[in-house]
C-alpha atoms as a PDB file:
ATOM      1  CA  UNK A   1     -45.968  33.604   7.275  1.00  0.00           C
ATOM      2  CA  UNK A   2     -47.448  30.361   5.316  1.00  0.00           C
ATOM      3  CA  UNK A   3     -45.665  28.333   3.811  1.00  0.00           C
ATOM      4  CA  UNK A   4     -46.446  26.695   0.548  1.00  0.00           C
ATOM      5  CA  UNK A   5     -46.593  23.029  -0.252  1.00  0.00           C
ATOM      6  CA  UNK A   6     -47.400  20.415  -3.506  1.00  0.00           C
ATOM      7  CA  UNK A   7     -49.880  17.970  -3.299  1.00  0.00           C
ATOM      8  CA  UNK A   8     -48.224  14.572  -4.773  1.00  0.00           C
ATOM      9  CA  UNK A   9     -51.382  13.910  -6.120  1.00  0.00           C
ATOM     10  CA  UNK A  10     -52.990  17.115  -7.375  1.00  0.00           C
ATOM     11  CA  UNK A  11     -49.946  19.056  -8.605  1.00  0.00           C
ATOM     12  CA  UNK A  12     -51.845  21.626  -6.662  1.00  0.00           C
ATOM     13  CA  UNK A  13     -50.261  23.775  -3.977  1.00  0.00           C
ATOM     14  CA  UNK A  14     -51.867  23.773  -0.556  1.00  0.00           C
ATOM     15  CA  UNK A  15     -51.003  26.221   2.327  1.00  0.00           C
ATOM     16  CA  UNK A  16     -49.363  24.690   6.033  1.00  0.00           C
ATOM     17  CA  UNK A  17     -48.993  27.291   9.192  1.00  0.00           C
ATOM     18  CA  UNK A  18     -45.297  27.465  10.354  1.00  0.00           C
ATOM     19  CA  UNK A  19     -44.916  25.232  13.481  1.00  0.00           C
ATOM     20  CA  UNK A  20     -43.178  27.812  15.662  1.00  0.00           C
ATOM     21  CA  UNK A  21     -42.709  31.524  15.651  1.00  0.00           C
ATOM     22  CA  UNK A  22     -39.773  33.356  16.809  1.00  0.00           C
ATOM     23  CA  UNK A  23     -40.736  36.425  18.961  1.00  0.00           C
ATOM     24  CA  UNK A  24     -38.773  39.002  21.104  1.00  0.00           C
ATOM     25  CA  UNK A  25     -39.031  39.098  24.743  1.00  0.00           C
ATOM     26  CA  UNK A  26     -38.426  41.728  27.424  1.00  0.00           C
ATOM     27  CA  UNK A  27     -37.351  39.953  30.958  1.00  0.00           C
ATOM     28  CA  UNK A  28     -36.893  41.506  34.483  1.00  0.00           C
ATOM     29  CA  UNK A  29     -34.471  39.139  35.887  1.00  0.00           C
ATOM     30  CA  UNK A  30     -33.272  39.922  39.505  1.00  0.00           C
ATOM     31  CA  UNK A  31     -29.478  39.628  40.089  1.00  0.00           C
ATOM     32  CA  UNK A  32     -27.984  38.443  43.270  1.00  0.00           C
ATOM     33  CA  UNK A  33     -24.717  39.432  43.580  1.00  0.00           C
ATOM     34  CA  UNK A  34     -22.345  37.350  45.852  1.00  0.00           C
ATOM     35  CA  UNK A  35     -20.334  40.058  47.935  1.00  0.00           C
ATOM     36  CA  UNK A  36     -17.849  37.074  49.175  1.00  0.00           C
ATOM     37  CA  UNK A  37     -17.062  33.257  48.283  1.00  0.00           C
ATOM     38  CA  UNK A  38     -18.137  31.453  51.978  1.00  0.00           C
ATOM     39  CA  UNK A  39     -21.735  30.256  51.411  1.00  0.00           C
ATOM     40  CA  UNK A  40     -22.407  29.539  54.947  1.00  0.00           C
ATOM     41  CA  UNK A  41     -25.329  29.446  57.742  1.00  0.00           C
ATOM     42  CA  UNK A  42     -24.904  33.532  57.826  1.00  0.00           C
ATOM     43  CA  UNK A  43     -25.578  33.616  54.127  1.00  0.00           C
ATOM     44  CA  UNK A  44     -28.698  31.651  53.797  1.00  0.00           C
ATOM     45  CA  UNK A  45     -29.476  33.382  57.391  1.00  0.00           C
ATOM     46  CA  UNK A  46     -29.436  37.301  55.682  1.00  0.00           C
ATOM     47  CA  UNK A  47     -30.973  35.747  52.103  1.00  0.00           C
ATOM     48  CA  UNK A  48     -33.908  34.690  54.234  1.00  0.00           C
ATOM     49  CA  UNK A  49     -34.795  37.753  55.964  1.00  0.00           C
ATOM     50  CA  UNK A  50     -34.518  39.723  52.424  1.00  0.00           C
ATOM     51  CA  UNK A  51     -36.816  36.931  51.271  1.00  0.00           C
ATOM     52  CA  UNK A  52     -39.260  38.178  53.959  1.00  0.00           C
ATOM     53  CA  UNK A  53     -38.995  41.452  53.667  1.00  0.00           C
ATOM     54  CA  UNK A  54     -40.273  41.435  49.859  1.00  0.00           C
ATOM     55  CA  UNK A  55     -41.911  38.083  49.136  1.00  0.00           C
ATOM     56  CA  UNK A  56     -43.830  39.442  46.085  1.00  0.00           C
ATOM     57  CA  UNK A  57     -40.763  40.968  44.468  1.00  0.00           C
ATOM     58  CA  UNK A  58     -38.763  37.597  44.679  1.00  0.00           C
ATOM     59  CA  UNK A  59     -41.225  34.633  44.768  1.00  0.00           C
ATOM     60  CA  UNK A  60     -40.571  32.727  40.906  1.00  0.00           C
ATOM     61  CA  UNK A  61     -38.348  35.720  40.100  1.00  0.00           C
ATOM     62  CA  UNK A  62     -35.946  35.254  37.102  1.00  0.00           C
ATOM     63  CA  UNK A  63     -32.681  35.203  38.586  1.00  0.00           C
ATOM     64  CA  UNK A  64     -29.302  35.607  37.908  1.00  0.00           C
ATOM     65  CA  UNK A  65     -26.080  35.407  39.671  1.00  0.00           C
ATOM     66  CA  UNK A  66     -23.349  38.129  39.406  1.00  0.00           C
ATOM     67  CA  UNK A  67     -20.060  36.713  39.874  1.00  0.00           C
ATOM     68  CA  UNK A  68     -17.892  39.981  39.362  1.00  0.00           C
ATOM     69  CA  UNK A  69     -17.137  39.994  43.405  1.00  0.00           C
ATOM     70  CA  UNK A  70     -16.058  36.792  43.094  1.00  0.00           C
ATOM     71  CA  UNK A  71     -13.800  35.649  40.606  1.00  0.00           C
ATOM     72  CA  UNK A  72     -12.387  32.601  42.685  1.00  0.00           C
ATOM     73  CA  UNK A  73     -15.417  31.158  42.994  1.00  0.00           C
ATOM     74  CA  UNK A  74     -14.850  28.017  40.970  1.00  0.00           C
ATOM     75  CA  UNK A  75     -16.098  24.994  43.227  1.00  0.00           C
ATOM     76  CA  UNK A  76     -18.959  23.500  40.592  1.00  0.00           C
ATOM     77  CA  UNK A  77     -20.444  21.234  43.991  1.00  0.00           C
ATOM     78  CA  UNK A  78     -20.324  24.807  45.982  1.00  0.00           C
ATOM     79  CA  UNK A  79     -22.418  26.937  43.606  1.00  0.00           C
ATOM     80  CA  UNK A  80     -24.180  23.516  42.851  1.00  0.00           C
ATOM     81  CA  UNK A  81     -25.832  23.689  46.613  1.00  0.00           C
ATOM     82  CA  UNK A  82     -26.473  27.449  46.356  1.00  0.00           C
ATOM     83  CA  UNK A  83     -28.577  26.775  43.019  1.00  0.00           C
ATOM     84  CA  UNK A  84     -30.606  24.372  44.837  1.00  0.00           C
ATOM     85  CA  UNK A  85     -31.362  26.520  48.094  1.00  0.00           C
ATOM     86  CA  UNK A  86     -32.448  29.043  45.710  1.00  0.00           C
ATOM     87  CA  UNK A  87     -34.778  27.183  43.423  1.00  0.00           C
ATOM     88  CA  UNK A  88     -35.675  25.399  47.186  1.00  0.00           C
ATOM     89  CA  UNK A  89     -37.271  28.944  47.792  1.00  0.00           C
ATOM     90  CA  UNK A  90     -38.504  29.317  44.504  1.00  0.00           C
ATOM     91  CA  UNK A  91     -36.579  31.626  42.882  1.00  0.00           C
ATOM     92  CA  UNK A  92     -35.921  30.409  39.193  1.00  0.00           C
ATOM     93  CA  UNK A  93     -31.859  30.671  38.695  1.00  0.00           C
ATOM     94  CA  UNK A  94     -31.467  30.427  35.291  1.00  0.00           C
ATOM     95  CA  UNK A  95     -27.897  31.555  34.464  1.00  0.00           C
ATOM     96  CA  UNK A  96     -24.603  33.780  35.654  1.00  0.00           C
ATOM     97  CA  UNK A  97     -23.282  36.639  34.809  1.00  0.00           C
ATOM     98  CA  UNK A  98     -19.585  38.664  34.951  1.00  0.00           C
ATOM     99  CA  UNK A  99     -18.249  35.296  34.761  1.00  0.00           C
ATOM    100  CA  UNK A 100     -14.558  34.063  34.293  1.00  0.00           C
ATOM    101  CA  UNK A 101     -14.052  31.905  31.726  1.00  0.00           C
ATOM    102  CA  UNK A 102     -13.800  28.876  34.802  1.00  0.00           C
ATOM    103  CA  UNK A 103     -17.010  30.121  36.159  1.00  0.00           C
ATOM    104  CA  UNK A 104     -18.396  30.083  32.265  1.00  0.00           C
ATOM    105  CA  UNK A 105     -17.073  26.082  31.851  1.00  0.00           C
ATOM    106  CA  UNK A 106     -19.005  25.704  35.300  1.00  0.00           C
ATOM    107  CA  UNK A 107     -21.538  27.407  35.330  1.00  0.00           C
ATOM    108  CA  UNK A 108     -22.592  24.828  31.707  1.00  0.00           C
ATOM    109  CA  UNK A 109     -22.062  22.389  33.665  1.00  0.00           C
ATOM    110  CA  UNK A 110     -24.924  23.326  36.306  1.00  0.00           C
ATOM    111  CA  UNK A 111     -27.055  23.584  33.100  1.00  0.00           C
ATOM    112  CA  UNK A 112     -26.901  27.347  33.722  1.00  0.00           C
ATOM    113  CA  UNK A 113     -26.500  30.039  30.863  1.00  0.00           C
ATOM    114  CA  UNK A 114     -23.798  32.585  30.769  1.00  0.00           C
ATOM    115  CA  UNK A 115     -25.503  35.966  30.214  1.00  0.00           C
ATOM    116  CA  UNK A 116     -23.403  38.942  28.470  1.00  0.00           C
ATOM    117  CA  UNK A 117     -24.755  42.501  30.017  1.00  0.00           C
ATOM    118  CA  UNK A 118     -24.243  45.442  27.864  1.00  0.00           C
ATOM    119  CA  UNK A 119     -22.791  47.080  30.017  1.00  0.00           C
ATOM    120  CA  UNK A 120     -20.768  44.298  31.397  1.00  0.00           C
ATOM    121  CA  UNK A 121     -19.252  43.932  27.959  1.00  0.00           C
ATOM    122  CA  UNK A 122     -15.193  43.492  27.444  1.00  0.00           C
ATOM    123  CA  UNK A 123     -13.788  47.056  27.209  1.00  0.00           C
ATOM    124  CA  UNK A 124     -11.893  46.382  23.960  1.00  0.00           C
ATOM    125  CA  UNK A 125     -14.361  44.940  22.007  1.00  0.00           C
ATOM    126  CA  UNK A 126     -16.638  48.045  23.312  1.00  0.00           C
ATOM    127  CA  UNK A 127     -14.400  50.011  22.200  1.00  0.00           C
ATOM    128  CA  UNK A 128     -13.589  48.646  18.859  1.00  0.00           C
ATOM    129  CA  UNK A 129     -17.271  48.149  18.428  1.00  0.00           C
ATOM    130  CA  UNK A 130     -17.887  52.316  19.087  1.00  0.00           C
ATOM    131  CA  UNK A 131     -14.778  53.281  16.651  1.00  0.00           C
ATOM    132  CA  UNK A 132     -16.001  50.706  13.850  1.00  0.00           C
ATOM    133  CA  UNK A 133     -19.893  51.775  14.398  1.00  0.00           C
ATOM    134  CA  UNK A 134     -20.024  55.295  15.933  1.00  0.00           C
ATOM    135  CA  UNK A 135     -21.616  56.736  12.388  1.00  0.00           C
ATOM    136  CA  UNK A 136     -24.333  53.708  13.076  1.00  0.00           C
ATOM    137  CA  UNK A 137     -25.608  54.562  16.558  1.00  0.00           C
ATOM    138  CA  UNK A 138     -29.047  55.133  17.130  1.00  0.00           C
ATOM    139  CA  UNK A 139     -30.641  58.332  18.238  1.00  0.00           C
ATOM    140  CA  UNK A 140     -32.267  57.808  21.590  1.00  0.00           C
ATOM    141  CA  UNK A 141     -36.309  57.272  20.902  1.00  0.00           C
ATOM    142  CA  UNK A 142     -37.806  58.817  23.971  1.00  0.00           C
ATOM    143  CA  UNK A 143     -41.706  57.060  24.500  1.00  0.00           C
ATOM    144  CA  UNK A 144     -44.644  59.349  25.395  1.00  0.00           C
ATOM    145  CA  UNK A 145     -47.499  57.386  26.585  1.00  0.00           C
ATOM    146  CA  UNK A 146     -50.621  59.793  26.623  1.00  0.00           C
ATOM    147  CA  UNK A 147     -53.438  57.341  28.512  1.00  0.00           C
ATOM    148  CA  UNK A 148     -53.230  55.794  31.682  1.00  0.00           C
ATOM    149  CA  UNK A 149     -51.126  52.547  32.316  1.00  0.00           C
ATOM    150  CA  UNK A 150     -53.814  49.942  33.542  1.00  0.00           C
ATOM    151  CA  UNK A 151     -52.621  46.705  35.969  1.00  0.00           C
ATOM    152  CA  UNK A 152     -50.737  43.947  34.062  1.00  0.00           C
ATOM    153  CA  UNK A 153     -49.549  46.558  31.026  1.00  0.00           C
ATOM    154  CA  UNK A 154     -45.700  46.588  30.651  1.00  0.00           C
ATOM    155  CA  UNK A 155     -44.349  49.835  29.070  1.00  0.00           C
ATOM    156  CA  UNK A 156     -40.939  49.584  27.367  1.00  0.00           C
ATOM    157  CA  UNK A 157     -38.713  52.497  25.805  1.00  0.00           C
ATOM    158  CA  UNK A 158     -35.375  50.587  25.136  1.00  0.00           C
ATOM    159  CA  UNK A 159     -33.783  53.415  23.904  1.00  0.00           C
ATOM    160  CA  UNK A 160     -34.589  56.597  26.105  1.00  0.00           C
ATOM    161  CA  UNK A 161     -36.762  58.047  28.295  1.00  0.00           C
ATOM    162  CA  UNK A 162     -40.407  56.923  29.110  1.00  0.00           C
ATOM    163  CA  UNK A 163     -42.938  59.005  29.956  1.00  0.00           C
ATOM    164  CA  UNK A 164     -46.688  58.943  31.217  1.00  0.00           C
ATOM    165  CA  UNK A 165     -49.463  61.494  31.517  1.00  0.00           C
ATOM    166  CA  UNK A 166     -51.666  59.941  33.498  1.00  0.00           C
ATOM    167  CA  UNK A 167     -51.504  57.526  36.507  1.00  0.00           C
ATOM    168  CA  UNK A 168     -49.904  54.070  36.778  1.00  0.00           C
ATOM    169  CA  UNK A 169     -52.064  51.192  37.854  1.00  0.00           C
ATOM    170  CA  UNK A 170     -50.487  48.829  40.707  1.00  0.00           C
ATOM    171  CA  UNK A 171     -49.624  45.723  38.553  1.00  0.00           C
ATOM    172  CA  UNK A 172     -48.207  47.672  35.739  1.00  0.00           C
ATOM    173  CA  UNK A 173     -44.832  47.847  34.676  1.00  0.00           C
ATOM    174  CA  UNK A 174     -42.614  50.684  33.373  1.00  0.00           C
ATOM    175  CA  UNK A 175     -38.939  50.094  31.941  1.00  0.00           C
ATOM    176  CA  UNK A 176     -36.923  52.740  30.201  1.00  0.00           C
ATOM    177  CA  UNK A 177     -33.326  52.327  29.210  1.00  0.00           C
ATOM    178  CA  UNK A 178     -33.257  56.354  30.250  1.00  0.00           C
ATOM    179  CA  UNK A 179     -35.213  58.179  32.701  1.00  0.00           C
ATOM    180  CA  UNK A 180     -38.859  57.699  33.641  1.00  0.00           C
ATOM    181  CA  UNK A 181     -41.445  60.759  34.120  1.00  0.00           C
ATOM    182  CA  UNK A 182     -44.823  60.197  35.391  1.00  0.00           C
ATOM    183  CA  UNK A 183     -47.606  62.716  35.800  1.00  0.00           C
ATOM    184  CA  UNK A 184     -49.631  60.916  37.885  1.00  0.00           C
ATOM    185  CA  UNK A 185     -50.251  58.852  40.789  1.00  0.00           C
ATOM    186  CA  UNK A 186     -46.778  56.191  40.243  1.00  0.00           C
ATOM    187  CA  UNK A 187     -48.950  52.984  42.225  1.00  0.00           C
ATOM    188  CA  UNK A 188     -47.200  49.920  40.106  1.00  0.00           C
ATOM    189  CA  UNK A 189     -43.442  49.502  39.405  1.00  0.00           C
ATOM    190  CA  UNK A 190     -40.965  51.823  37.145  1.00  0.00           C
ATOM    191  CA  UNK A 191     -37.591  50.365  35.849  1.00  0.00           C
ATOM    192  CA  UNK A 192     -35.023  53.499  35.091  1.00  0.00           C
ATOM    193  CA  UNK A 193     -31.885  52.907  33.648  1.00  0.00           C
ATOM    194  CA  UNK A 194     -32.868  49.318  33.009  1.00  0.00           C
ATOM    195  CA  UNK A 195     -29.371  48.585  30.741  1.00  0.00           C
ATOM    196  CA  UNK A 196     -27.069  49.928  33.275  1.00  0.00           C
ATOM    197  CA  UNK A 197     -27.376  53.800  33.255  1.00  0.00           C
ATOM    198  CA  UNK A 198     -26.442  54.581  36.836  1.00  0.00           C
ATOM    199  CA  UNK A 199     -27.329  58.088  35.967  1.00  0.00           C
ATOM    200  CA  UNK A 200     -30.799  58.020  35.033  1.00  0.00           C
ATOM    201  CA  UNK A 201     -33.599  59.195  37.588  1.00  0.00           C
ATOM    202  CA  UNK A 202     -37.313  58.469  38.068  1.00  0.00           C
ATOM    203  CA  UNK A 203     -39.573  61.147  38.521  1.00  0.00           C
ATOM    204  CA  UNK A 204     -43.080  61.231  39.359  1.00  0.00           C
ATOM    205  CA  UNK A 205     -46.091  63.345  40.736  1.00  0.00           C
ATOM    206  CA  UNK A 206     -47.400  61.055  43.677  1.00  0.00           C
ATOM    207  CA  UNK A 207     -45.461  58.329  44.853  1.00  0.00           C
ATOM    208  CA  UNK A 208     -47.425  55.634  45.569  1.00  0.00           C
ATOM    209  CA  UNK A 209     -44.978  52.801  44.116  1.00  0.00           C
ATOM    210  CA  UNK A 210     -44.775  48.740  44.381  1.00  0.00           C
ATOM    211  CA  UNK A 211     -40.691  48.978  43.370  1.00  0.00           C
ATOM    212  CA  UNK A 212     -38.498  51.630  42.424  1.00  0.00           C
ATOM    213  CA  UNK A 213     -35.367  50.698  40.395  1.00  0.00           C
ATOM    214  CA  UNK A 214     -32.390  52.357  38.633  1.00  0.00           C
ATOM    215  CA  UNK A 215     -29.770  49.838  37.428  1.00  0.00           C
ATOM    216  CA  UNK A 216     -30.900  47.112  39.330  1.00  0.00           C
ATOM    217  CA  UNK A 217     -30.318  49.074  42.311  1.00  0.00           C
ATOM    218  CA  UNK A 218     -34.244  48.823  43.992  1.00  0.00           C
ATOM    219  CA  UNK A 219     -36.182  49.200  46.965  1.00  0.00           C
ATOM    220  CA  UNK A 220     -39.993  47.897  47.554  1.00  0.00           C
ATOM    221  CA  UNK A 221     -43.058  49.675  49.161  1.00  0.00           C
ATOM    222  CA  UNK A 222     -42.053  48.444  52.739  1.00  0.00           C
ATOM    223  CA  UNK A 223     -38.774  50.785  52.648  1.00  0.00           C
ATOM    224  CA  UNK A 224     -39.692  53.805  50.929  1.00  0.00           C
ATOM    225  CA  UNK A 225     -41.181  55.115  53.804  1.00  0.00           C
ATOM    226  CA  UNK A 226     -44.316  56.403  54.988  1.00  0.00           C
ATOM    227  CA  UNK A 227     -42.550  60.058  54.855  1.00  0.00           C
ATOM    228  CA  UNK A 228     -42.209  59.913  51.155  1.00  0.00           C
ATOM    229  CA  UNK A 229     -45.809  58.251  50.220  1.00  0.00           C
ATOM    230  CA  UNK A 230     -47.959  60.544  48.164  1.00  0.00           C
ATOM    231  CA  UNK A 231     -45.200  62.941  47.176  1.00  0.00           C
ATOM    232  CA  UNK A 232     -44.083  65.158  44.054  1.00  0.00           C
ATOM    233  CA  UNK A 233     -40.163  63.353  44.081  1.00  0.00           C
ATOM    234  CA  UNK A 234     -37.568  62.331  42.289  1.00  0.00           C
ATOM    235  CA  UNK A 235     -35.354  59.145  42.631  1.00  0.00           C
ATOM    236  CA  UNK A 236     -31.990  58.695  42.089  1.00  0.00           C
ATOM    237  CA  UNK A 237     -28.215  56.749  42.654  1.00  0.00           C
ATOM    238  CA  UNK A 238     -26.405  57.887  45.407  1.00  0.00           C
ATOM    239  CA  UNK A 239     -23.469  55.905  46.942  1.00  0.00           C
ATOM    240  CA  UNK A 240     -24.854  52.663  46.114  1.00  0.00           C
ATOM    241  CA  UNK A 241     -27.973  53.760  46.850  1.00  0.00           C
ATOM    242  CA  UNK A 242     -31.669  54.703  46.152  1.00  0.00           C
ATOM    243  CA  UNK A 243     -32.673  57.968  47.346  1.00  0.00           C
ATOM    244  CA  UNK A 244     -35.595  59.340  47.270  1.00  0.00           C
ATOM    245  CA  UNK A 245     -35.853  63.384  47.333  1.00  0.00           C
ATOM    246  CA  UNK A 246     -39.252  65.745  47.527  1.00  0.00           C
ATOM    247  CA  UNK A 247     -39.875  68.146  44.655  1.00  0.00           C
ATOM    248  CA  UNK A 248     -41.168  71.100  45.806  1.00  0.00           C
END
C-alpha cells in the first residue's frame, strides 16, 4: 500500500512505493534426524549412499536437524563439522529443531535458527493453549482442485484434506496438512500430513509419483517399486514406515 508524503516545497502530497513487502511463505525443509551422537567415518559413509540414492530430492534442499535422539549432543566444534560436510554437499542447513535449551544457546552460535514444530510444541503450553482457545479452533478447510496440476504449481490446503480431479504433472507439488486424494495419474510429488499427522494417507488413481510423504516420513521413485507403478493405491504409516497398498 502507498504511502503518502509532503513536498517541502509544494505543500503538496506526493505518493512513494513501500520499500519492502512482507509475504507468507510455504517451505519443504527436509529433516535429518541424528539417531546417535558419534559423527564418524560410518556416518558420512551411510549419508553418502542416501545422497546417491535420491540426488534430486536432496541437492540445495532446505534442511533441518532434529535433535530429539540426541539430547547430549552439546559439542558446538562437533555439530560445527557436521554443518560444514553438509553444506560441503550442498544441502542448505539452516537451523535445528527438538532442541535443549544447550543445543538452542549452540545451535545461535553456529548462526543456525531454532525452529518450533507444531507438533513438537511443549505439552503444557499445548495444553493450556487448547483449554484457553478450544471455542477458537478452526474448522478443517478441505481444498478441491477441479483442473489439472501442471509442472512447477504447488498446491497447499493447510488445514485439511487436498484433493485433485485430474492428473498431477511431474514438477508439481501437493501439500495437505490432512489427507491427499488424486483422481488421476499422481506423476509429481504429494505431501500428506505435512504438520505432523502420522495418520493421514495419500490416495491416488495411478501411481506414477516423484516422492511420496506423510509426516516427513518419504520414499522417492527409485523405491516404490516397479510392482506398485501405475496402480489404484493408497499410502500410509506403518511402523515407521511408508507402505504402499493396491486398491482394488
Amino acid at each position: 500500500m502507498p504511502t503518502h508524503q509532503t513536498n517541502g516545497r509544494s505543500g503538496r502530497a506526493s505518493v512513494a512505493a513501500r520499500p519492502f513487502q512482507l509475504r507468507g511463505r510455504f517451505i519443504t525443509a527436509v529433516g535429518l534426524r541424528l539417531e546417535a551422537e558419534s559423527l564418524d567415518e560410518a556416518f558420512y559413509s551411510m549419508l553418502d549412499e542416501q545422497l546417491r540414492s535420491a540426488p534430486q530430492l536432496l541437492l540445495d534442499a532446505p534442511m533441518l536437524l532434529d535433535l530429539s535422539k540426541v539430547p547430549g549432543l552439546t559439542d558446538t566444534q562437533q555439530v560445527r563439522a557436521l554443518v560444514d560436510a553438509l553444506r560441503a554437499r550442498n544441502l542448505q542447513v539452516f537451523g535445528v529443531e527438538n532442541a535443549t535449551d544447550p543445543q538452542r544457546r549452540m545451535a545461535e552460535e553456529l548462526g543456525l535458527i531454532p525452529v518450533l514444530i507444531g507438533r513438537d510444541a511443549p505439552v503444557e503450553k499445548v495444553g493450556a493453549d487448547r483449554r484457553r482457545k478450544a471455542d477458537k479452533l478452526l474448522p478443517p478447510d478441505n481444498l478441491l482442485m477441479t483442473q489439472p496440476i501442471r509442472s512447477g504449481q504447488v498446491v497447499v490446503a493447510e488445514r485439511g484434506d487436498l484433493t485433485v480431479i485430474g492428473s498431477v504433472s511431474s514438477g508439481a507439488e501437493l501439500i495437505a496438512s490432512g489427507n491427499i486424494h488424486v483422481y488421476g495419474n499422481l506423476r509429481g510429488r504429494a505431501f500428506a500430513g505435512a504438520y505432523g499427522d502420522e495418520t493421514a494417507r495419500i490416495f491416488c488413481q495411478r501411481q506414477e509419483a516423484e516422492l511420496l510423504a506423510i509426516a516427513g516420513i518419504y520414499r522417492t521413485s527409485e523405491s516404490l517399486g516397479d510392482d506398485m507403478r501405475d496402480q489404484c493405491l493408497q499410502v500410509f504409516l506403518k511402523d515407521d514406515g511408508l507402505k504402499l497398498e493396491a486398491v482394488t
